[in-house]
N, C-alpha and C. Protein backbone atom coordinates (compact mmCIF):
# COMPACT_ATOMS: atom_id res chain seq x y z
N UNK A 1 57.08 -29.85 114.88
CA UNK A 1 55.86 -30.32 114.30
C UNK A 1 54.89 -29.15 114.16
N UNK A 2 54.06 -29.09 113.16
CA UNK A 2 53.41 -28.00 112.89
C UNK A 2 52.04 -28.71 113.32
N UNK A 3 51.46 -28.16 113.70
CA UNK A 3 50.00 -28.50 114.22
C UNK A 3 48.41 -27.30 114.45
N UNK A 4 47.58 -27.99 113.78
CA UNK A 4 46.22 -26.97 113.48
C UNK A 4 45.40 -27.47 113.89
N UNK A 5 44.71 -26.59 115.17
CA UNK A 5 43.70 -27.08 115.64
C UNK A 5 42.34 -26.08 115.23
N UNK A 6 41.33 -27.22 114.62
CA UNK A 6 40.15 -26.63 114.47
C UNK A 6 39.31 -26.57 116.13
N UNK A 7 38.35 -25.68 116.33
CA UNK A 7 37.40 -25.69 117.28
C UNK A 7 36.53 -24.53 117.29
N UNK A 8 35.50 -24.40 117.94
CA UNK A 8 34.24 -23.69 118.10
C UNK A 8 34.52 -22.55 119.02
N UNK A 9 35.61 -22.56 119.64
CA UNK A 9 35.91 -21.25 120.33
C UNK A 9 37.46 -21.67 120.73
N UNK A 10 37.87 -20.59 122.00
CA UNK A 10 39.09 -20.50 122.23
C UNK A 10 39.47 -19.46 123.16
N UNK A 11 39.54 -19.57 124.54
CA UNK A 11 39.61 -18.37 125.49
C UNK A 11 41.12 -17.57 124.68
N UNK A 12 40.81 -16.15 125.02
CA UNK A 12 40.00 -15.33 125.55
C UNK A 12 38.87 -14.67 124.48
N UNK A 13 39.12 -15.04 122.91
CA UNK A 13 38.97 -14.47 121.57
C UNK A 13 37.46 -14.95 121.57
N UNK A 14 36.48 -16.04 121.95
CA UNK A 14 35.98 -16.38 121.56
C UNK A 14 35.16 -17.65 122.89
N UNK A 15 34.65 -17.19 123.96
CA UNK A 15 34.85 -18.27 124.61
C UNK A 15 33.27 -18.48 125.86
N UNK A 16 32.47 -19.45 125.46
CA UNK A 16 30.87 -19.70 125.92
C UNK A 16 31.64 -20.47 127.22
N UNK A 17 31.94 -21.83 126.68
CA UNK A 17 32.55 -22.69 128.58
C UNK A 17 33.66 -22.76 128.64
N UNK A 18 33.76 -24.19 128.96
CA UNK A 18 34.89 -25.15 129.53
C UNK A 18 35.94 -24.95 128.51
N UNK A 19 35.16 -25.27 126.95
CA UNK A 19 35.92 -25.81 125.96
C UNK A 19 37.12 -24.88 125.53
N UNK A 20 37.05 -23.80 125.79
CA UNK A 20 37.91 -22.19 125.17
C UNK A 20 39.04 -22.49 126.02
N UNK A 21 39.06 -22.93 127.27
CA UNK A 21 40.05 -22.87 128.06
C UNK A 21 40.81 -24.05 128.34
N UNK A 22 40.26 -25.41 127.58
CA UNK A 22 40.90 -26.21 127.06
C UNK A 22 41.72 -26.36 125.47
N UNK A 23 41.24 -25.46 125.00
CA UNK A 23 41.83 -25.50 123.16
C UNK A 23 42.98 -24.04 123.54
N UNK A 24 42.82 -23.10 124.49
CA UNK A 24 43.97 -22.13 124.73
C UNK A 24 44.91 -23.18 125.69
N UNK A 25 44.63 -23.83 126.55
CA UNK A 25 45.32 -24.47 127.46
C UNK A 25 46.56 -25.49 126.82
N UNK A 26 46.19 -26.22 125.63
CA UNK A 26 46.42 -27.19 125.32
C UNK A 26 47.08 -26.95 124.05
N UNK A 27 47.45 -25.53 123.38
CA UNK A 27 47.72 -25.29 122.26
C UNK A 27 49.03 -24.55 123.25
N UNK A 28 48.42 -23.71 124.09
CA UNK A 28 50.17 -23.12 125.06
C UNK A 28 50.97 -23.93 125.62
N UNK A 29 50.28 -25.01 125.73
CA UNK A 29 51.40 -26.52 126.01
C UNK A 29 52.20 -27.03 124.89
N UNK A 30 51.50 -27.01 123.85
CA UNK A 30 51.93 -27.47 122.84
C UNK A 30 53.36 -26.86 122.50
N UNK A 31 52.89 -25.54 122.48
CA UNK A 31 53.95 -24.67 122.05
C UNK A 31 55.25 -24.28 122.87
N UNK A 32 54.77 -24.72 123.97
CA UNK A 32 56.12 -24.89 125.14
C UNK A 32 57.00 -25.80 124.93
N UNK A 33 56.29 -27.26 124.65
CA UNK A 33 57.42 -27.88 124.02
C UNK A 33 57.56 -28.29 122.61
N UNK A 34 57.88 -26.50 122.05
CA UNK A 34 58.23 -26.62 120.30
C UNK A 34 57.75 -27.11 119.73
N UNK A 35 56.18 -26.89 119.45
CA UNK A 35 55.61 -27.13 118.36
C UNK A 35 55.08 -25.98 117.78
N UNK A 36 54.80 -25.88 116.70
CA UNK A 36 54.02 -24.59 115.73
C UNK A 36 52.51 -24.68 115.95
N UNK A 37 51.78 -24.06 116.45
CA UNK A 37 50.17 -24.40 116.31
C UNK A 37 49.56 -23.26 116.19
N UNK A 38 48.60 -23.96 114.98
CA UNK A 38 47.69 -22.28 114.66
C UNK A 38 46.09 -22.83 114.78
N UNK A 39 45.35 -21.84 115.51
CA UNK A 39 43.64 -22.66 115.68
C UNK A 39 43.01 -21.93 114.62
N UNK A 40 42.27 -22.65 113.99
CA UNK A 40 41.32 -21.97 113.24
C UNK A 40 39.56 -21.75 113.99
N UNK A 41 39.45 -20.96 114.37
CA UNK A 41 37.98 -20.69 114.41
C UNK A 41 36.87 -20.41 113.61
N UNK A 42 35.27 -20.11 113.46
CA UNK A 42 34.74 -19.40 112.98
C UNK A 42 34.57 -18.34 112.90
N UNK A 43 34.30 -17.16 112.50
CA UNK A 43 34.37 -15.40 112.24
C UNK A 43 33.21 -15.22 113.19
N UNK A 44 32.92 -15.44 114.36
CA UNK A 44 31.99 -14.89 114.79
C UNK A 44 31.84 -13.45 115.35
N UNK A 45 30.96 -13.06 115.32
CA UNK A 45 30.37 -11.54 115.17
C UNK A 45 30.80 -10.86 116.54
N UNK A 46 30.93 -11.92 117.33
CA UNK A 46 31.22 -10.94 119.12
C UNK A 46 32.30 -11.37 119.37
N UNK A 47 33.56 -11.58 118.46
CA UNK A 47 34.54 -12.19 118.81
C UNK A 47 35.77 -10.93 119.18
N UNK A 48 36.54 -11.23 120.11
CA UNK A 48 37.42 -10.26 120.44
C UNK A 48 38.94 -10.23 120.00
N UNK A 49 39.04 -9.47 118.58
CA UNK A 49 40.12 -9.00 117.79
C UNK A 49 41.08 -8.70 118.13
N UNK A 50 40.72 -7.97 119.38
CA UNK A 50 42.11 -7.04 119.76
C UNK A 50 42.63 -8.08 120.76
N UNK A 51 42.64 -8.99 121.02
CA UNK A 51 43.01 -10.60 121.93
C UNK A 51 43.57 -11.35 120.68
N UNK A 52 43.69 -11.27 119.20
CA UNK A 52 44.78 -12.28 118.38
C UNK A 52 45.75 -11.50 117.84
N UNK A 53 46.70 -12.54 117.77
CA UNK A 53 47.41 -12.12 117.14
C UNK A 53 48.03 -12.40 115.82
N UNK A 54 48.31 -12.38 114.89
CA UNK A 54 48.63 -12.31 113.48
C UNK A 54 47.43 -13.04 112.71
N UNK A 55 46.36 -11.92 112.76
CA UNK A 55 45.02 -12.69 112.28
C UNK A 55 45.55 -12.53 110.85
N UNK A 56 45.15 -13.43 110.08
CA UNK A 56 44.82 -13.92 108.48
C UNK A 56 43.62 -14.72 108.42
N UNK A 57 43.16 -14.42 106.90
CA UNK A 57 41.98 -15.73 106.44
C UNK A 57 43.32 -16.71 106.01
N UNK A 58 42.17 -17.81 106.16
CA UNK A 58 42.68 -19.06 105.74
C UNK A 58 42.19 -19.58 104.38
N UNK A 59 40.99 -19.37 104.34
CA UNK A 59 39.79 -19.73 103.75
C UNK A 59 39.32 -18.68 103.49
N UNK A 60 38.16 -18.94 102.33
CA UNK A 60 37.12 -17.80 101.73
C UNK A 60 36.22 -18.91 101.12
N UNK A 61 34.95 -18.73 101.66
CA UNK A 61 33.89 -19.65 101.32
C UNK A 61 34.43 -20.82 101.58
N UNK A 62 34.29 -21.67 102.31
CA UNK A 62 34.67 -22.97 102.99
C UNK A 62 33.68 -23.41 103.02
N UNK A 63 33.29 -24.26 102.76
CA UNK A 63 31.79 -25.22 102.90
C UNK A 63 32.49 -26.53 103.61
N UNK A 64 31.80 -27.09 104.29
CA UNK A 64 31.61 -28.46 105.62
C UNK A 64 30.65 -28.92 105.00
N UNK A 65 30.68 -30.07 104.04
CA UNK A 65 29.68 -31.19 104.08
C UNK A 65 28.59 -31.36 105.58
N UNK A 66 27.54 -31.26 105.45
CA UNK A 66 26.84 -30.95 106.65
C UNK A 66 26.31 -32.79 106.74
């Protein structure tokens, strides 16, 4: 199963609380038992690059109905 998780951060790339170490936690589970999962984050400015791996855009100009 292929699976994409959106979220607001993601330890270690990107990570304020709790939540980073639940969306890394829960995506390395995933993938333990054979699934494909890719997170999409936002581009934020203090985010740590050299912690991903096979970065690509997904998107270019993406707008969210606010």
């Amino acid at each position: 199963m292929y699976i994409v998780m959106v979220a607001s951060e993601c330890a270690p790339v990107a990570k304020v609380g709790g939540l980073a170490d639940v969306v890394f936690g829960l995506s390395r589970e995933l993938e333990i038992r054979g699934h494909s999962v890719e997170i999409m984050l936002p581009k934020y400015d203090c985010m740590r690059y050299d912690h991903i791996w096979g970065l690509q855009p997904s998107y270019e100009d993406l707008w969210v109905p606010w």
